[in-house]
ModelCIF file with pLDDT and N, C-alpha, C, O atoms, coordinates in Angstrom:
data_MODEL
#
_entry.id   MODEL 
#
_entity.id                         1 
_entity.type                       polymer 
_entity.pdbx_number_of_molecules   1 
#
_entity_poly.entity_id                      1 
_entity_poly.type                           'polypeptide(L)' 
_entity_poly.nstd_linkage                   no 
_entity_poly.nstd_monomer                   no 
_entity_poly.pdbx_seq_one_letter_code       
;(UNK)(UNK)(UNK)(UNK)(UNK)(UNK)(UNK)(UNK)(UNK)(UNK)(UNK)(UNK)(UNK)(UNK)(UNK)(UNK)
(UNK)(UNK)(UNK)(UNK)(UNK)(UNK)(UNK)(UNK)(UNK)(UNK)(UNK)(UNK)(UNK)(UNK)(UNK)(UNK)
(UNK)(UNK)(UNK)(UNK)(UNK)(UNK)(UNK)(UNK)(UNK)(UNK)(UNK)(UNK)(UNK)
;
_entity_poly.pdbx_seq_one_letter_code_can   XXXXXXXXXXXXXXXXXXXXXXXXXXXXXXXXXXXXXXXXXXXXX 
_entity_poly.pdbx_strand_id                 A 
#
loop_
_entity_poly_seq.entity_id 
_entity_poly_seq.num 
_entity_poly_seq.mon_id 
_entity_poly_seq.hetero 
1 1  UNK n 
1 2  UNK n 
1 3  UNK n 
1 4  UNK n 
1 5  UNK n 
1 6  UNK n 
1 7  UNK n 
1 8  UNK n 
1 9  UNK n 
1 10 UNK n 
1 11 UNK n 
1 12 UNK n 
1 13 UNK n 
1 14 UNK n 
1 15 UNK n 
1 16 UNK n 
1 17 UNK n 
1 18 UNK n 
1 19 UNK n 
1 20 UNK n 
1 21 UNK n 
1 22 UNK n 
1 23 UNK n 
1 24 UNK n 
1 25 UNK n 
1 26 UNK n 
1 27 UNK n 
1 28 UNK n 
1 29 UNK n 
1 30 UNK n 
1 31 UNK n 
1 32 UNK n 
1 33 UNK n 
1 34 UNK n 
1 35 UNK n 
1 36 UNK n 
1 37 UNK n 
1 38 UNK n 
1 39 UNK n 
1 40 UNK n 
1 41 UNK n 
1 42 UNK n 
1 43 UNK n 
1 44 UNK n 
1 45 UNK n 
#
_struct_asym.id          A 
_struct_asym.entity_id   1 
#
loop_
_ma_qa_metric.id 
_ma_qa_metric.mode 
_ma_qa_metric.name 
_ma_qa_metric.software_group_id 
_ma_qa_metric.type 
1 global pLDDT . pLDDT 
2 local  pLDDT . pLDDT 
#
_ma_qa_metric_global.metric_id      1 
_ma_qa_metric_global.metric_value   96.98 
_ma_qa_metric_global.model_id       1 
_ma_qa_metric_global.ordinal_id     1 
#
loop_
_ma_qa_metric_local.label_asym_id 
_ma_qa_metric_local.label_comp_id 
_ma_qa_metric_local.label_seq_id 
_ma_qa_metric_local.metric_id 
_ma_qa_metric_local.metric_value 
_ma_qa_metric_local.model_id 
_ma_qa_metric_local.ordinal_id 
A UNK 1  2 96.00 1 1  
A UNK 2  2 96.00 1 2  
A UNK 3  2 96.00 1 3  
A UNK 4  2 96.00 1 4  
A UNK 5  2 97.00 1 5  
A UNK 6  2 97.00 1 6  
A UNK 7  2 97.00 1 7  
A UNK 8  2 97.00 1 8  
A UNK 9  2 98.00 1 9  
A UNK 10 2 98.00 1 10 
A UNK 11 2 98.00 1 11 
A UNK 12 2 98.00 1 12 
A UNK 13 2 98.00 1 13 
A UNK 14 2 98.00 1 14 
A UNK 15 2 98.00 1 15 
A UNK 16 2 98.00 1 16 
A UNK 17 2 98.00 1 17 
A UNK 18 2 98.00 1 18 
A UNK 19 2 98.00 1 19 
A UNK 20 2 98.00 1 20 
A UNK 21 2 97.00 1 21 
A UNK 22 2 94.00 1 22 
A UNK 23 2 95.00 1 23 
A UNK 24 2 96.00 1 24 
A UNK 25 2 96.00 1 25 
A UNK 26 2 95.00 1 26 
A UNK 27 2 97.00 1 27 
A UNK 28 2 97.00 1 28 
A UNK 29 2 97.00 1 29 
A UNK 30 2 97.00 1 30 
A UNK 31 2 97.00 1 31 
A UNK 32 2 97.00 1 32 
A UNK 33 2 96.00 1 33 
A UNK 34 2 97.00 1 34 
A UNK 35 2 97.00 1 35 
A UNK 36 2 98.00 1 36 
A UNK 37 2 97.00 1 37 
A UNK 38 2 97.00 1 38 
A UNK 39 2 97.00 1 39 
A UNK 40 2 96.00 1 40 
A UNK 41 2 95.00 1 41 
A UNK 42 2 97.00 1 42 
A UNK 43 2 98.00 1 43 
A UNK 44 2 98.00 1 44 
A UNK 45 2 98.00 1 45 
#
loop_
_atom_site.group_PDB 
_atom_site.id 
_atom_site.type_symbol 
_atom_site.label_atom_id 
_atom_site.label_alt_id 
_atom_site.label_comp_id 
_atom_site.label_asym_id 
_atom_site.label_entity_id 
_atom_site.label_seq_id 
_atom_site.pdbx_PDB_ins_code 
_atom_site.Cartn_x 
_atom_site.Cartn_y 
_atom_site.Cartn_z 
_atom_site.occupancy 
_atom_site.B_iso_or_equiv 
_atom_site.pdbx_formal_charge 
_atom_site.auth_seq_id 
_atom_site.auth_comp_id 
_atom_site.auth_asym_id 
_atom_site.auth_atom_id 
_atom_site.pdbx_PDB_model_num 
ATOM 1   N N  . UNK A 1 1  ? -3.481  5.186   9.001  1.00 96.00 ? 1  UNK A N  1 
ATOM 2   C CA . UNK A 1 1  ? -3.950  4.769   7.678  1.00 96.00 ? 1  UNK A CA 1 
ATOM 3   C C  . UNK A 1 1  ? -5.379  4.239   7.708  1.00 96.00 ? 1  UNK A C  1 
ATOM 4   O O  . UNK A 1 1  ? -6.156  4.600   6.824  1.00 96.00 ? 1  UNK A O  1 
ATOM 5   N N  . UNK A 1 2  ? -5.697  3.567   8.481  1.00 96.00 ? 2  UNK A N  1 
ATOM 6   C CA . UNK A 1 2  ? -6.975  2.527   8.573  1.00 96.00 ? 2  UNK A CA 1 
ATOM 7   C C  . UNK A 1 2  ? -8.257  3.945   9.549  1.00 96.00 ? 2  UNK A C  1 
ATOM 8   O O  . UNK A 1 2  ? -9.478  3.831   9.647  1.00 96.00 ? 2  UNK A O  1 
ATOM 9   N N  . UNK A 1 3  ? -7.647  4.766   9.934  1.00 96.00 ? 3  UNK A N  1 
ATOM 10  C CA . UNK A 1 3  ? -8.485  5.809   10.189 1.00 96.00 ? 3  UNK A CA 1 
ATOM 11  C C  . UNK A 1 3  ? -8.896  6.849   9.382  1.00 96.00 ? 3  UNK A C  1 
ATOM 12  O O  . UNK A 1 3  ? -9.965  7.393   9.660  1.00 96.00 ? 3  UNK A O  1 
ATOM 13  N N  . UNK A 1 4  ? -7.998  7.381   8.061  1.00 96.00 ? 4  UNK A N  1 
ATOM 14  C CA . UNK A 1 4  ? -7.976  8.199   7.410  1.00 96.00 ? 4  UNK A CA 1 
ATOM 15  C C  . UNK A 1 4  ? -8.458  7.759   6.431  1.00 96.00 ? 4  UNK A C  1 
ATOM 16  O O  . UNK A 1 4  ? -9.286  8.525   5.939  1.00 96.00 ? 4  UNK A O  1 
ATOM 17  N N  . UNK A 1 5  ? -8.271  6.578   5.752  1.00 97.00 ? 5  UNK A N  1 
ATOM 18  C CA . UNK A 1 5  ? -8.161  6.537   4.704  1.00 97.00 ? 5  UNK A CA 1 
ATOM 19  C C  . UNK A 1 5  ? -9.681  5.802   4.341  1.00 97.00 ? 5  UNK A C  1 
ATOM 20  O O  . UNK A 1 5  ? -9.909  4.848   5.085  1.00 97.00 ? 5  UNK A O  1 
ATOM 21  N N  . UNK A 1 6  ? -10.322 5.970   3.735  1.00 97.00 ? 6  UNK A N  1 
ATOM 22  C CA . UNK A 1 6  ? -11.915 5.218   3.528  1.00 97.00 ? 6  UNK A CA 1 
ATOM 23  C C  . UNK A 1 6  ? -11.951 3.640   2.976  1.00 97.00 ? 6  UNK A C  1 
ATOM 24  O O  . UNK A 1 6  ? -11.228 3.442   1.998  1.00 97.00 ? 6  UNK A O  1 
ATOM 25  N N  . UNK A 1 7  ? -12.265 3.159   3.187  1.00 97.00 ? 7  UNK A N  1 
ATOM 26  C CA . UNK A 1 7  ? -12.524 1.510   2.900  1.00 97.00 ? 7  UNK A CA 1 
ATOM 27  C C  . UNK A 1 7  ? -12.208 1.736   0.968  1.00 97.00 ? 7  UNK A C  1 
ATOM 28  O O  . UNK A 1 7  ? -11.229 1.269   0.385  1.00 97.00 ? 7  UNK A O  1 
ATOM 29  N N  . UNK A 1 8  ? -13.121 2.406   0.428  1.00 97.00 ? 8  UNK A N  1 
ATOM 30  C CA . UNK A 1 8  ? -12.765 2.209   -0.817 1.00 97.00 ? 8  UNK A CA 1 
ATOM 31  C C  . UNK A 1 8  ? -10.916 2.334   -1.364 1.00 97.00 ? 8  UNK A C  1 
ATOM 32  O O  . UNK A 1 8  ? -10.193 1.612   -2.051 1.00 97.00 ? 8  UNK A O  1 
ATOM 33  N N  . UNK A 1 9  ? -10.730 3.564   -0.670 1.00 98.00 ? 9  UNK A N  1 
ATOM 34  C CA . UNK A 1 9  ? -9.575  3.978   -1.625 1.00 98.00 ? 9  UNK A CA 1 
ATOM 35  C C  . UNK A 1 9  ? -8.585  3.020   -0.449 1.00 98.00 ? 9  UNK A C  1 
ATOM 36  O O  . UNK A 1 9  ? -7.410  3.012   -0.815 1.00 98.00 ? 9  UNK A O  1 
ATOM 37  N N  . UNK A 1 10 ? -8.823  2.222   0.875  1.00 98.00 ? 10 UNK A N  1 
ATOM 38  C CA . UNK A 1 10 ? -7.820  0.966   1.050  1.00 98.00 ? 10 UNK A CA 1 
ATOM 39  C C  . UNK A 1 10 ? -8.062  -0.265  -0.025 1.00 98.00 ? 10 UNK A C  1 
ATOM 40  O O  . UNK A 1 10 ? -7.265  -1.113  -0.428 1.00 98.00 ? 10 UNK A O  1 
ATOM 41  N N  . UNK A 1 11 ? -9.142  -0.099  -0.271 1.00 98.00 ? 11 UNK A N  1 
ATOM 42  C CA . UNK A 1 11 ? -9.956  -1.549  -1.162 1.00 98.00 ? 11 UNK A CA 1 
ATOM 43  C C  . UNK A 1 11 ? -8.624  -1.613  -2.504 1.00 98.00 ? 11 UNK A C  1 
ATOM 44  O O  . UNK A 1 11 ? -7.650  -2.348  -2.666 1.00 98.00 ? 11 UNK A O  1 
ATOM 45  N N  . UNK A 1 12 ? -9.200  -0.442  -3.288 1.00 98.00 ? 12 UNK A N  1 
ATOM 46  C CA . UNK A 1 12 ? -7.989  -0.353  -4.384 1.00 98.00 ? 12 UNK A CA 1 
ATOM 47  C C  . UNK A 1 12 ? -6.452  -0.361  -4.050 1.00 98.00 ? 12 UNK A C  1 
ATOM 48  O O  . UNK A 1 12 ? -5.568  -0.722  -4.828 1.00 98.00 ? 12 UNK A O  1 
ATOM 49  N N  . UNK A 1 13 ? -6.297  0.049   -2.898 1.00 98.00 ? 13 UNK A N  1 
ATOM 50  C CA . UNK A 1 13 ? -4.500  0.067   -2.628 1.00 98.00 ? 13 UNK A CA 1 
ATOM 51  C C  . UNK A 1 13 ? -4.225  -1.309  -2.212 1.00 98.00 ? 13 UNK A C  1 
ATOM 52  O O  . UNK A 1 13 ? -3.063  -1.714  -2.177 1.00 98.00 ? 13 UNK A O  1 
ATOM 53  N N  . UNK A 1 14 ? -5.201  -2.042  -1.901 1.00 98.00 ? 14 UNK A N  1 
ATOM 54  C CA . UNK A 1 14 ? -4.856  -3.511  -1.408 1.00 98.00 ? 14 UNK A CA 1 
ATOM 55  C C  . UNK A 1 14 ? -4.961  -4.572  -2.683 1.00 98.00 ? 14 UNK A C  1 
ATOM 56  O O  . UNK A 1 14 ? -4.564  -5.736  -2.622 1.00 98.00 ? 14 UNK A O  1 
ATOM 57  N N  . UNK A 1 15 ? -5.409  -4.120  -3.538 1.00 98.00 ? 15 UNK A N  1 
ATOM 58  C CA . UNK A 1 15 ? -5.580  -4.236  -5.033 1.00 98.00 ? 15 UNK A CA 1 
ATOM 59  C C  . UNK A 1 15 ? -4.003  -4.428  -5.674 1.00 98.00 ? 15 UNK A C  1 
ATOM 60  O O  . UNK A 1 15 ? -3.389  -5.454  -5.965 1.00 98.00 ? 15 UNK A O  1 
ATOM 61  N N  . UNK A 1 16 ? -3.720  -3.348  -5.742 1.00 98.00 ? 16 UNK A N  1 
ATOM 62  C CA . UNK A 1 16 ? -3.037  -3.023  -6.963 1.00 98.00 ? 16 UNK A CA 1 
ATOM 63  C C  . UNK A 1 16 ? -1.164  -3.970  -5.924 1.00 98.00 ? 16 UNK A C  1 
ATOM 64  O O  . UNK A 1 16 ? -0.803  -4.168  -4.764 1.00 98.00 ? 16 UNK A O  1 
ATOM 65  N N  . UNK A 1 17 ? -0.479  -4.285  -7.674 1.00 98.00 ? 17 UNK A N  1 
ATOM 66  C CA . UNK A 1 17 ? 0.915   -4.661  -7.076 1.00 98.00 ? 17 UNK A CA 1 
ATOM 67  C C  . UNK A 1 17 ? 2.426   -3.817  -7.583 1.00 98.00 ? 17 UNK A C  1 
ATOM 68  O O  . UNK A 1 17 ? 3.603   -3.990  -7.268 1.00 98.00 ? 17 UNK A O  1 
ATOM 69  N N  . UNK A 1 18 ? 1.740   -2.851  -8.509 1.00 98.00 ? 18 UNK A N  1 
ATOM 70  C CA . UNK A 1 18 ? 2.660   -1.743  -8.882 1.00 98.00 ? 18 UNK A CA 1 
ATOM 71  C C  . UNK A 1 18 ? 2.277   -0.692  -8.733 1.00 98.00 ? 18 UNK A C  1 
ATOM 72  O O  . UNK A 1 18 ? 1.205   -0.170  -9.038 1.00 98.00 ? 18 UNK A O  1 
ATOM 73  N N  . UNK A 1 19 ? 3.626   -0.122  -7.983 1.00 98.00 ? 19 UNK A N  1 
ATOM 74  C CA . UNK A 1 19 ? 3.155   1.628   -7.612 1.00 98.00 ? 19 UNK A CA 1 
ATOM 75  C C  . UNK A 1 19 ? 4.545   2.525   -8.127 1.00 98.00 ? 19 UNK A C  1 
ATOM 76  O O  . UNK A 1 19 ? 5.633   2.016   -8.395 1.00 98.00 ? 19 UNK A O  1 
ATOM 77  N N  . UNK A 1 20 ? 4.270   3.731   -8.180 1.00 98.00 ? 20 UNK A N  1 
ATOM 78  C CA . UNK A 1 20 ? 5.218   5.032   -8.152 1.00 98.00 ? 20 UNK A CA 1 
ATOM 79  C C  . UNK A 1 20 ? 5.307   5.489   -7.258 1.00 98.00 ? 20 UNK A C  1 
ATOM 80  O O  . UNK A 1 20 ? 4.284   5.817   -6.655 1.00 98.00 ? 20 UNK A O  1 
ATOM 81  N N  . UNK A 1 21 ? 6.715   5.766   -6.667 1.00 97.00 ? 21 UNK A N  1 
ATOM 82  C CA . UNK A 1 21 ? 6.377   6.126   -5.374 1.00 97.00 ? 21 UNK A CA 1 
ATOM 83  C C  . UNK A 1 21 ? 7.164   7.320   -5.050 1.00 97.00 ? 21 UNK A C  1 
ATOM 84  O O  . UNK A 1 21 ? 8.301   7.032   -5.426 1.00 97.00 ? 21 UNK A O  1 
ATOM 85  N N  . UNK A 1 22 ? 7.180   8.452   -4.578 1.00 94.00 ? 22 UNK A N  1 
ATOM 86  C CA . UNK A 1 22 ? 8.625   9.377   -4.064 1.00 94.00 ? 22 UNK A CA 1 
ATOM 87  C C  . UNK A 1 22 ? 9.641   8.848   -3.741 1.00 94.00 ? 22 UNK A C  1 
ATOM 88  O O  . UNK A 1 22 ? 10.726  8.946   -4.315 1.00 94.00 ? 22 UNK A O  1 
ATOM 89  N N  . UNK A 1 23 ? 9.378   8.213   -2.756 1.00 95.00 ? 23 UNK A N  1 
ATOM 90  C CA . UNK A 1 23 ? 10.510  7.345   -1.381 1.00 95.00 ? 23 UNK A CA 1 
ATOM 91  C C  . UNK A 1 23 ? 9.584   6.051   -1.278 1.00 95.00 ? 23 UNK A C  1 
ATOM 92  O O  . UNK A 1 23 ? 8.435   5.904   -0.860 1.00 95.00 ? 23 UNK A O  1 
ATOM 93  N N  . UNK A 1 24 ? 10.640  5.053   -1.887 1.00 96.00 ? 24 UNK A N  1 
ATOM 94  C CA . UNK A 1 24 ? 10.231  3.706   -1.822 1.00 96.00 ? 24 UNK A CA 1 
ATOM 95  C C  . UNK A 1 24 ? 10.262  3.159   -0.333 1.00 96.00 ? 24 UNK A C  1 
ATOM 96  O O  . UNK A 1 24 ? 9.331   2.372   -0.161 1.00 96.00 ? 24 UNK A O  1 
ATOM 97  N N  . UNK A 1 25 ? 10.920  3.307   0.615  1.00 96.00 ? 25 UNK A N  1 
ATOM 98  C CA . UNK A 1 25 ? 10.836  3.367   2.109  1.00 96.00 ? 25 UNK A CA 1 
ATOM 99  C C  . UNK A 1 25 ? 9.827   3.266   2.709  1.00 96.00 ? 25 UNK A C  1 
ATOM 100 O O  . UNK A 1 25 ? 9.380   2.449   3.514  1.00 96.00 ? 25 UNK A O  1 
ATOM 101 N N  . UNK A 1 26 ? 9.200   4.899   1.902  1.00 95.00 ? 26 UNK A N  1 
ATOM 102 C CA . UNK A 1 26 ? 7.899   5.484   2.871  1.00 95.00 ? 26 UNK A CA 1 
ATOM 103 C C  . UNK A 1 26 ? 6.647   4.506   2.390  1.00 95.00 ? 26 UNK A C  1 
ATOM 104 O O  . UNK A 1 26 ? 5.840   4.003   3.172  1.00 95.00 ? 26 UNK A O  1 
ATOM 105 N N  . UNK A 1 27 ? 6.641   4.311   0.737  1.00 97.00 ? 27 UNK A N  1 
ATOM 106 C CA . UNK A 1 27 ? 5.615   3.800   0.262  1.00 97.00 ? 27 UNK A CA 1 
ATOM 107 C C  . UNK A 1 27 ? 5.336   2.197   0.770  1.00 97.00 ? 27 UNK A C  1 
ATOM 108 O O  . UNK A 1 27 ? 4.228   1.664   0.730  1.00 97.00 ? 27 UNK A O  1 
ATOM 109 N N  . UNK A 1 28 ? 6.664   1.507   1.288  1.00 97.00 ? 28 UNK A N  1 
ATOM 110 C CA . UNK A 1 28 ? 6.432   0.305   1.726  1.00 97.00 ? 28 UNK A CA 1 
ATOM 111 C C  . UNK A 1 28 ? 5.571   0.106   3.466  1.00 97.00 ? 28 UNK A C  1 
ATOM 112 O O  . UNK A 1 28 ? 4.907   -0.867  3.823  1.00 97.00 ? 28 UNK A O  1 
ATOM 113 N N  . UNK A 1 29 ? 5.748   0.835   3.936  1.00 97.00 ? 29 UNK A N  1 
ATOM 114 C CA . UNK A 1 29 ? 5.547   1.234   5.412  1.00 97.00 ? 29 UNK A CA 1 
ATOM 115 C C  . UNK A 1 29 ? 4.026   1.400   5.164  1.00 97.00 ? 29 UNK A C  1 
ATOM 116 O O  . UNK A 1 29 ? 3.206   0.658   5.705  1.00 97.00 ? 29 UNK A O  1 
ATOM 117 N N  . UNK A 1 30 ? 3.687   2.390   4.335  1.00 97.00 ? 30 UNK A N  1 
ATOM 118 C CA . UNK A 1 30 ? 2.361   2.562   4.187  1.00 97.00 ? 30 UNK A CA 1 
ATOM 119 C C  . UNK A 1 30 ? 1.687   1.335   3.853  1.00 97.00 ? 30 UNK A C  1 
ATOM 120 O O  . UNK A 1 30 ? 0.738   1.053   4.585  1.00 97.00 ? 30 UNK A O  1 
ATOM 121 N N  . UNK A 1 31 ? 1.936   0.608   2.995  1.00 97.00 ? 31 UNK A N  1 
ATOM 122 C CA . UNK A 1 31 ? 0.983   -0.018  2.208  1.00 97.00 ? 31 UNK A CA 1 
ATOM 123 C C  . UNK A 1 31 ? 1.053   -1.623  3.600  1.00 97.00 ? 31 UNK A C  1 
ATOM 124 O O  . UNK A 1 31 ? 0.132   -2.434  3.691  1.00 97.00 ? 31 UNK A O  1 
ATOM 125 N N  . UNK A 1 32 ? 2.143   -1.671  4.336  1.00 97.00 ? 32 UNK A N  1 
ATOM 126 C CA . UNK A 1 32 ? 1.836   -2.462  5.190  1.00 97.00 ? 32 UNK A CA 1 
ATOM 127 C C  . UNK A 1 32 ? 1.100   -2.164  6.132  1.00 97.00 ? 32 UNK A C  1 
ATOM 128 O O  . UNK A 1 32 ? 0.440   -3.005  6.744  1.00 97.00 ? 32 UNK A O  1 
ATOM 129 N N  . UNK A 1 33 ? 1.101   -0.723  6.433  1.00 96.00 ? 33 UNK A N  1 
ATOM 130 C CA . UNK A 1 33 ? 0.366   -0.030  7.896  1.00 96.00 ? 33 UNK A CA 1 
ATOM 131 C C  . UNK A 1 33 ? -1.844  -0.518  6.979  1.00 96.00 ? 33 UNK A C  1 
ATOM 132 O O  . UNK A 1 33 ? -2.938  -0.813  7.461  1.00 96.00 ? 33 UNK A O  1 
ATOM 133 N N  . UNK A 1 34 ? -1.473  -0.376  6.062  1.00 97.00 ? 34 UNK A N  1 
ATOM 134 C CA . UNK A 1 34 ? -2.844  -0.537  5.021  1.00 97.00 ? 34 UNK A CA 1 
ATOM 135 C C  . UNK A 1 34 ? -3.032  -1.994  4.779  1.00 97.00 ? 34 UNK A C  1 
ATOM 136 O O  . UNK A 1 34 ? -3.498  -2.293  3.680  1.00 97.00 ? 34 UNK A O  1 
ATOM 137 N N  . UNK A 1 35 ? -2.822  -2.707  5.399  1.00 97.00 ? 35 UNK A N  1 
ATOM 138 C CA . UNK A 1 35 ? -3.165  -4.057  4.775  1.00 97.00 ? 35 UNK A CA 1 
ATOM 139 C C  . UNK A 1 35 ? -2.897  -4.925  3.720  1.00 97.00 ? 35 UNK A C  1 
ATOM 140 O O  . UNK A 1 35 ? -3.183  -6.117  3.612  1.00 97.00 ? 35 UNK A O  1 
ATOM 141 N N  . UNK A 1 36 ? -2.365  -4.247  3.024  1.00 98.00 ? 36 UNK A N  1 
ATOM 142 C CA . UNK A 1 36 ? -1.642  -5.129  1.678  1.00 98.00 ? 36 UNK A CA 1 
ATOM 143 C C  . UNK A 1 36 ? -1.949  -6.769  2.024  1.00 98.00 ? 36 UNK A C  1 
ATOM 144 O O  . UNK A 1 36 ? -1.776  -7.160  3.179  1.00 98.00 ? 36 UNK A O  1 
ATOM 145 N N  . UNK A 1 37 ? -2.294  -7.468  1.238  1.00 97.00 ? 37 UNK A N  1 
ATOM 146 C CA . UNK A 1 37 ? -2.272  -9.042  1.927  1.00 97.00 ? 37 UNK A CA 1 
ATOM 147 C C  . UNK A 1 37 ? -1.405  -9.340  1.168  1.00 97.00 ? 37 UNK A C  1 
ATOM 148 O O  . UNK A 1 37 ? -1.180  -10.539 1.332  1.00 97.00 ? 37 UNK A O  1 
ATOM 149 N N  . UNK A 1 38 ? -0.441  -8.712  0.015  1.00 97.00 ? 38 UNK A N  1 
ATOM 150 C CA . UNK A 1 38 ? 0.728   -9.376  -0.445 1.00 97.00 ? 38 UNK A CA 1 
ATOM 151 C C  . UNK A 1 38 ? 2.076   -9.608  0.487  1.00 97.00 ? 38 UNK A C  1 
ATOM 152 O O  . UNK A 1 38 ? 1.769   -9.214  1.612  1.00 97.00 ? 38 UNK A O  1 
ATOM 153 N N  . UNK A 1 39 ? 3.158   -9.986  0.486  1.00 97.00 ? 39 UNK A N  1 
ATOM 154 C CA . UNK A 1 39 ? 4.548   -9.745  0.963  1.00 97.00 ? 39 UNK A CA 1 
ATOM 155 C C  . UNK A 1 39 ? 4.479   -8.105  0.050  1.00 97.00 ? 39 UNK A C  1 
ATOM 156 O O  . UNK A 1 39 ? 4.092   -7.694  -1.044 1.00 97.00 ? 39 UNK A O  1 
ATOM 157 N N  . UNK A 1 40 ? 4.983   -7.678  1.035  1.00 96.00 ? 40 UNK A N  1 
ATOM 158 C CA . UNK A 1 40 ? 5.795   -6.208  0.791  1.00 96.00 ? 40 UNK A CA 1 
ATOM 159 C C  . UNK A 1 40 ? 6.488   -6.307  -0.770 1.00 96.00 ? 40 UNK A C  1 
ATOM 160 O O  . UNK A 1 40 ? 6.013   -5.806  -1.790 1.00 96.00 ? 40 UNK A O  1 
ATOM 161 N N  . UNK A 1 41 ? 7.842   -7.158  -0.651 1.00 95.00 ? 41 UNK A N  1 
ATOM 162 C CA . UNK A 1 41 ? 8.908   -7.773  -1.157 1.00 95.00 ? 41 UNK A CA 1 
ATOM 163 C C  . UNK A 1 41 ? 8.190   -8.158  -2.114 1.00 95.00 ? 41 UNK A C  1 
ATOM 164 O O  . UNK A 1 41 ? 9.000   -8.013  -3.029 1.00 95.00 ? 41 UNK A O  1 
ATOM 165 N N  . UNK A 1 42 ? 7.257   -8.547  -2.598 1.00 97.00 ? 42 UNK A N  1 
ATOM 166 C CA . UNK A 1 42 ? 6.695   -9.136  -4.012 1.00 97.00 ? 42 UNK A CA 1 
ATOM 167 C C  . UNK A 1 42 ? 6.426   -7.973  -4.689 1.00 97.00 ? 42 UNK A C  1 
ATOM 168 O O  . UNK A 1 42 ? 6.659   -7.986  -5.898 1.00 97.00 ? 42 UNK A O  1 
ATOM 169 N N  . UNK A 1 43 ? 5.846   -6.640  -4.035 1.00 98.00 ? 43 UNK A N  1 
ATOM 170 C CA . UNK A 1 43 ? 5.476   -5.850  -5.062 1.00 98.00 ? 43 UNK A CA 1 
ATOM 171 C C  . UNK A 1 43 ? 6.423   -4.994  -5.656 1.00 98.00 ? 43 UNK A C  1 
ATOM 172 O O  . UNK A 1 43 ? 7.571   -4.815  -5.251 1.00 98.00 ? 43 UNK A O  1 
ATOM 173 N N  . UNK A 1 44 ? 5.860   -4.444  -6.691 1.00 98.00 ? 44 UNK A N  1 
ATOM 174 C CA . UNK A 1 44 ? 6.677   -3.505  -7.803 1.00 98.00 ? 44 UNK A CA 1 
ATOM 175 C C  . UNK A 1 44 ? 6.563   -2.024  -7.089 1.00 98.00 ? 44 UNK A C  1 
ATOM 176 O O  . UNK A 1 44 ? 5.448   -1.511  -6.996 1.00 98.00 ? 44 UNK A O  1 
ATOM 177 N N  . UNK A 1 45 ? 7.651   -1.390  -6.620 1.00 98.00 ? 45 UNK A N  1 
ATOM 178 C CA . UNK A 1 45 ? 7.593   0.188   -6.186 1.00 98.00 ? 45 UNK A CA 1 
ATOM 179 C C  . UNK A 1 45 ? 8.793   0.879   -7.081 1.00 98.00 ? 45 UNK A C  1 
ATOM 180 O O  . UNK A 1 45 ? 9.017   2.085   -6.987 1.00 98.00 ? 45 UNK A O  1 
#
């Protein structure tokens, strides 16, 4: 994640606390592998 993905578009994903997701699983994994500084568990998927 932190290799692929460009500072901006982590900037906004570390941003935001509601998402749509396919597989709520996968989307939680990601957004921790990304830095999220929230709890996982707080956000809206």
């Amino acid at each position: 994640a932190l290799d692929v993905l460009p500072p901006a578009t982590l900037t906004i994903a570390r941003r935001l606390s509601y998402f749509l997701a396919e597989d709520a699983k996968t989307a939680r994994a990601f957004l921790k592998a990304a830095g999220h500084p929230r709890p996982i568990q707080e956000l809206r998927i």
